[in-house]
N, C-alpha and C. Protein backbone atom coordinates (compact mmCIF):
# COMPACT_ATOMS: atom_id res chain seq x y z
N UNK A 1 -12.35 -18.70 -7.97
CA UNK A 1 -12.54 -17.38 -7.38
C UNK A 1 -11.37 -17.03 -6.45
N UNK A 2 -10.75 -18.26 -5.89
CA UNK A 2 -9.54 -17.92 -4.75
C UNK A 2 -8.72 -17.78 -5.62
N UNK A 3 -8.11 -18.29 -6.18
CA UNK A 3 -7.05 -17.93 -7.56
C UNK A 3 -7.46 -16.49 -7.98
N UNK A 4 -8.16 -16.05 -8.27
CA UNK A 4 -8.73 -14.57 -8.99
C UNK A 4 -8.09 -13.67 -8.10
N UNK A 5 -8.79 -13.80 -6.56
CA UNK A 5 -8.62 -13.29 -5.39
C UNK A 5 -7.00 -13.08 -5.25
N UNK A 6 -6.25 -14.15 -5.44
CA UNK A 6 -4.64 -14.23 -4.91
C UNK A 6 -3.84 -13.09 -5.86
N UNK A 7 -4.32 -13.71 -7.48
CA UNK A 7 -3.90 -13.10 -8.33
C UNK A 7 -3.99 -11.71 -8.15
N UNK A 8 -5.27 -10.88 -7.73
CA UNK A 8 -5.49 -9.66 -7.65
C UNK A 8 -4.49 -8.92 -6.51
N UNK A 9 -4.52 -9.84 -5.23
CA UNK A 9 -3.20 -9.40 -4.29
C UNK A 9 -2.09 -8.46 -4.72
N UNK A 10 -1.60 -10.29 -5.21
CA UNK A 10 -0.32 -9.78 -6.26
C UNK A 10 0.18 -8.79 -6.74
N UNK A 11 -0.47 -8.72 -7.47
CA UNK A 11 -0.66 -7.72 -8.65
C UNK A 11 -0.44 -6.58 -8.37
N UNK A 12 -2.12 -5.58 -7.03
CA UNK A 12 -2.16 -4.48 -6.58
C UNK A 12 -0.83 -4.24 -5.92
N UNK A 13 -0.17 -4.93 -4.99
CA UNK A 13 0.38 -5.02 -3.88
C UNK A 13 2.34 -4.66 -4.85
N UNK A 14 1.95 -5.08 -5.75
CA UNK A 14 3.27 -5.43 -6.69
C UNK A 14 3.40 -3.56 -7.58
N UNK A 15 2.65 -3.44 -8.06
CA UNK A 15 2.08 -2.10 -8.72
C UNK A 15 2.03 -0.92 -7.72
N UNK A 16 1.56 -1.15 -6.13
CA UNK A 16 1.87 -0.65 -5.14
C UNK A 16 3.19 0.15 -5.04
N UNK A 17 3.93 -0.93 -4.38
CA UNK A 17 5.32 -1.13 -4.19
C UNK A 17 6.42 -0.37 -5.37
N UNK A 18 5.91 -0.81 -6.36
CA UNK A 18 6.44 0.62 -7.53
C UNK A 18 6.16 1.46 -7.31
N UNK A 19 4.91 2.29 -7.44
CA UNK A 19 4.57 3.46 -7.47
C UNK A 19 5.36 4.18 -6.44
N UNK A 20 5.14 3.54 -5.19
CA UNK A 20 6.14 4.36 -3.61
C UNK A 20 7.72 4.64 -4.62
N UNK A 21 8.33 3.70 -5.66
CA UNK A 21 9.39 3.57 -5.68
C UNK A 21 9.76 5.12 -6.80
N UNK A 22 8.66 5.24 -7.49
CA UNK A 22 8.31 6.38 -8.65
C UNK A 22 8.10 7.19 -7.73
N UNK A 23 6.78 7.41 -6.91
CA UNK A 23 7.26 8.75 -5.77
C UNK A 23 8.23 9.07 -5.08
N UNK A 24 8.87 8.21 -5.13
CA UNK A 24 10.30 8.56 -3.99
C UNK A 24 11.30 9.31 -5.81
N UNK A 25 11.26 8.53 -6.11
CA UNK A 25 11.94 9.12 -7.15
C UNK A 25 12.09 10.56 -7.72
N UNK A 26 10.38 10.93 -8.03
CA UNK A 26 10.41 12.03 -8.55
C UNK A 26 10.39 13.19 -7.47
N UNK A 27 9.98 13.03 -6.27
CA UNK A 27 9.94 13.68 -5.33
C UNK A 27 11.59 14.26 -5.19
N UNK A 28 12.62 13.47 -5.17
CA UNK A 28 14.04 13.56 -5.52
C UNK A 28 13.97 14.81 -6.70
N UNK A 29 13.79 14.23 -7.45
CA UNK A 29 13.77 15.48 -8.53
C UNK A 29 13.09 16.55 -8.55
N UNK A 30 12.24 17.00 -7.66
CA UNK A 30 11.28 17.70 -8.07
C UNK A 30 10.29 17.81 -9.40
N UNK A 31 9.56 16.69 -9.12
CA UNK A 31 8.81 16.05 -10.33
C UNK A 31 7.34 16.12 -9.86
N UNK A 32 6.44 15.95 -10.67
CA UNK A 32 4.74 15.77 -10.36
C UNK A 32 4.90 14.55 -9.40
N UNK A 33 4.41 14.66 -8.54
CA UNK A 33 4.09 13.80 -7.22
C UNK A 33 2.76 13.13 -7.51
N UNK A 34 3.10 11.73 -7.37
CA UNK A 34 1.92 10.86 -7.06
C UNK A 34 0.80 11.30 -6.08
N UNK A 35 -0.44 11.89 -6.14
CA UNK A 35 -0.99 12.30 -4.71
C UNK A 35 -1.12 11.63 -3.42
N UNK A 36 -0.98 11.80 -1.89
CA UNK A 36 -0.94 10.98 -1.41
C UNK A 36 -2.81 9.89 -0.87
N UNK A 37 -3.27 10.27 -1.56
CA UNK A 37 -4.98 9.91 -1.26
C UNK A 37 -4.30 9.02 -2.26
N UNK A 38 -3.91 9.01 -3.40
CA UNK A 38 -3.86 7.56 -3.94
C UNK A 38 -2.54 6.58 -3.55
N UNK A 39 -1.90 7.00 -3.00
CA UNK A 39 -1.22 6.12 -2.33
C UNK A 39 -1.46 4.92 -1.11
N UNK A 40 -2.29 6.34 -0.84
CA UNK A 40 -3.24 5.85 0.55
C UNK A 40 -4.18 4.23 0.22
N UNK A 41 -4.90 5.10 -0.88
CA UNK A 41 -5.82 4.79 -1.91
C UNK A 41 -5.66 3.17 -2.36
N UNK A 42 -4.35 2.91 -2.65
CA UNK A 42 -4.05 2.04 -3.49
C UNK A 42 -3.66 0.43 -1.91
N UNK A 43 -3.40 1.35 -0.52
CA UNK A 43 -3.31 0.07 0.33
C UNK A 43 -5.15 -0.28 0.73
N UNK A 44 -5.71 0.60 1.05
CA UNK A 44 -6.78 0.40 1.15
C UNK A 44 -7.76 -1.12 -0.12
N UNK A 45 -7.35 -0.89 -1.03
CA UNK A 45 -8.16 -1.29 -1.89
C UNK A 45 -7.31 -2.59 -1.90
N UNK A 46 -6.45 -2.98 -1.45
CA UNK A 46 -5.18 -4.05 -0.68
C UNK A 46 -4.11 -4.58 -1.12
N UNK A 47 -3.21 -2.99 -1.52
CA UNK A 47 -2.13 -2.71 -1.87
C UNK A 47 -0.88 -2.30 -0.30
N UNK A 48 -1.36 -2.84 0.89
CA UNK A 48 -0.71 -2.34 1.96
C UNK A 48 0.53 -2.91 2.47
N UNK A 49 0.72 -4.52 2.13
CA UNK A 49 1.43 -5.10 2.31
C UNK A 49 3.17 -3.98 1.12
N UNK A 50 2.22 -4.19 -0.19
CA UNK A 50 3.36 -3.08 -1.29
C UNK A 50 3.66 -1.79 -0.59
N UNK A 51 2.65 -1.28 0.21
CA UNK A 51 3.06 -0.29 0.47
C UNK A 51 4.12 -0.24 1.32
N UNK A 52 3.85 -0.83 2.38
CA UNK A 52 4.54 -0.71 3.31
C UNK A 52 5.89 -1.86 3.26
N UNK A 53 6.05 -2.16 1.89
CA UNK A 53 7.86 -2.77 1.70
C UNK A 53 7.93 -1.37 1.09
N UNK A 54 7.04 -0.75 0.28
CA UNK A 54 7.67 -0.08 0.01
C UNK A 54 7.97 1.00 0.59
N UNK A 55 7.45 1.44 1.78
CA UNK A 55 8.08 3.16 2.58
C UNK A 55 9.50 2.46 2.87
N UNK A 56 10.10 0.98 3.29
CA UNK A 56 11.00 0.50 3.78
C UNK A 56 12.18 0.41 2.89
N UNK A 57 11.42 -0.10 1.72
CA UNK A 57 12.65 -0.11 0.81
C UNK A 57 13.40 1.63 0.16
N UNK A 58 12.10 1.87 -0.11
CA UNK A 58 12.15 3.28 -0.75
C UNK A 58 12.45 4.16 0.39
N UNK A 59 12.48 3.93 1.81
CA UNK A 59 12.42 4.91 2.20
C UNK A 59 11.78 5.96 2.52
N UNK A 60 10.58 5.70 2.26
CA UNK A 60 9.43 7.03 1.25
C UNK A 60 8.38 7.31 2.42
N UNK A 61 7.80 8.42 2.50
CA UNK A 61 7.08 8.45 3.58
C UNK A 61 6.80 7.94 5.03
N UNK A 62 7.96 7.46 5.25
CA UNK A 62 8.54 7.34 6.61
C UNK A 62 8.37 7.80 8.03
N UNK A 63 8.22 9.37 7.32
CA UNK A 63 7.94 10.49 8.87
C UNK A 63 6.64 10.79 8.69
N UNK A 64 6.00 10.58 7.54
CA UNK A 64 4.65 10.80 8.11
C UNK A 64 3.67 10.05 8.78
N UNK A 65 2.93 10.85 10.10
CA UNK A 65 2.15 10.14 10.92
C UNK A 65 1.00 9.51 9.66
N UNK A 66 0.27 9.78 9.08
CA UNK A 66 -0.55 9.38 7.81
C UNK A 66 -0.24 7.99 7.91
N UNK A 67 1.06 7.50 7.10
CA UNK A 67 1.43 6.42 6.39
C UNK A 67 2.11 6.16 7.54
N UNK A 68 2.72 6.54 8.57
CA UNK A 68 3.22 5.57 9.38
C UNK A 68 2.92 4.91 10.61
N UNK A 69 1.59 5.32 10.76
CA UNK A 69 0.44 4.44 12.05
C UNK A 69 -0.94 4.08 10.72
N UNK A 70 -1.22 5.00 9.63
CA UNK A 70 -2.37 5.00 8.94
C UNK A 70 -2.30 2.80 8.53
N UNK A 71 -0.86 3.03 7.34
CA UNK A 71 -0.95 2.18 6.63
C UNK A 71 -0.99 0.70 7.38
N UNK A 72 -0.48 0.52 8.92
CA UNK A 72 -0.39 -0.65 9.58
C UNK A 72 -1.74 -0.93 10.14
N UNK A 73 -2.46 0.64 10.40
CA UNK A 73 -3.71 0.22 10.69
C UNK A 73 -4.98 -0.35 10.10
N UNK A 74 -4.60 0.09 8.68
CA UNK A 74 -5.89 -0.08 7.35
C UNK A 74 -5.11 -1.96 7.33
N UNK A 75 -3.99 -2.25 7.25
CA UNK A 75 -3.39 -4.09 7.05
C UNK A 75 -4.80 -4.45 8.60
N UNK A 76 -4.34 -3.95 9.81
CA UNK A 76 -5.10 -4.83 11.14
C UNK A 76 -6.48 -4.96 10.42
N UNK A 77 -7.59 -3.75 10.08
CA UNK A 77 -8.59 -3.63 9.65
C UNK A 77 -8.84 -4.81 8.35
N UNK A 78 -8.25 -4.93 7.30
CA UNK A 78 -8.00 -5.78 6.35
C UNK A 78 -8.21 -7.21 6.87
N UNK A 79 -7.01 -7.76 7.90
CA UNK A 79 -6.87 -8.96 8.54
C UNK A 79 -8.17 -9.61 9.15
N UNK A 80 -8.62 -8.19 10.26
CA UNK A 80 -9.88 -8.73 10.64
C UNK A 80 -10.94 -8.64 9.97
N UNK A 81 -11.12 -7.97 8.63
CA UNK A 81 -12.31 -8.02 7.82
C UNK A 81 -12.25 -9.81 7.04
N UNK A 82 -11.01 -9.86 6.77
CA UNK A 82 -10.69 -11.49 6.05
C UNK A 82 -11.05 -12.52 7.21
N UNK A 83 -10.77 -12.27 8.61
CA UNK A 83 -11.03 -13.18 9.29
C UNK A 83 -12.56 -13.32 9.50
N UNK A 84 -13.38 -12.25 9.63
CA UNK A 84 -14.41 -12.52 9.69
C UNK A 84 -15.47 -13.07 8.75
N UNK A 85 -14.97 -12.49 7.39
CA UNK A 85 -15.53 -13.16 6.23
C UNK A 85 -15.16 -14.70 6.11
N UNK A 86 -14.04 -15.14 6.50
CA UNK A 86 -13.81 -16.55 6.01
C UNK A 86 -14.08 -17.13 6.99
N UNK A 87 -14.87 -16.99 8.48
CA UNK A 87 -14.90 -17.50 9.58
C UNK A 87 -16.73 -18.25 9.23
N UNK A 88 -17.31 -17.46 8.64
CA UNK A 88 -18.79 -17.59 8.40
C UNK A 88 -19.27 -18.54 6.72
């Protein structure tokens, strides 16, 4: 089940980290925009760590207050939901 668990990390967090890299992209172009509820969307469900290499790498949503107090706060929330579950 911890293997399942790690794997799923991965994965979201990896798929994450693209997508910021595809919104930054098309946003450049003036292209259909990823919405940001699923961006949001995608650290929540515990894609945050991807996210947030990716505003850094990409650049990408940077100035917004949203993603730039939101996404560090949903990781604290995350941390202490894991700590409390694995504490019991």
């Amino acid at each position: 089940m911890q293997q399942l668990a790690q794997i799923y990390l991965i994965a979201i967090n990896v798929i994450t980290f693209f997508l910021y890299g595809i919104d930054k992209m098309k946003a450049q172009r003036s292209k259909w925009r990823i919405p940001e509820a699923v961006l949001l969307g995608l650290a929540v469900i515990g894609g945050t760590i991807g996210a947030l290499f990716g505003m850094r790498v990409w650049n990408h949503k940077t100035k917004h207050k949203l993603f730039k107090y939101g996404l560090p706060l949903i990781l604290l929330i995350q941390i202490l939901l894991f700590y409390l579950i694995s504490s019991t």
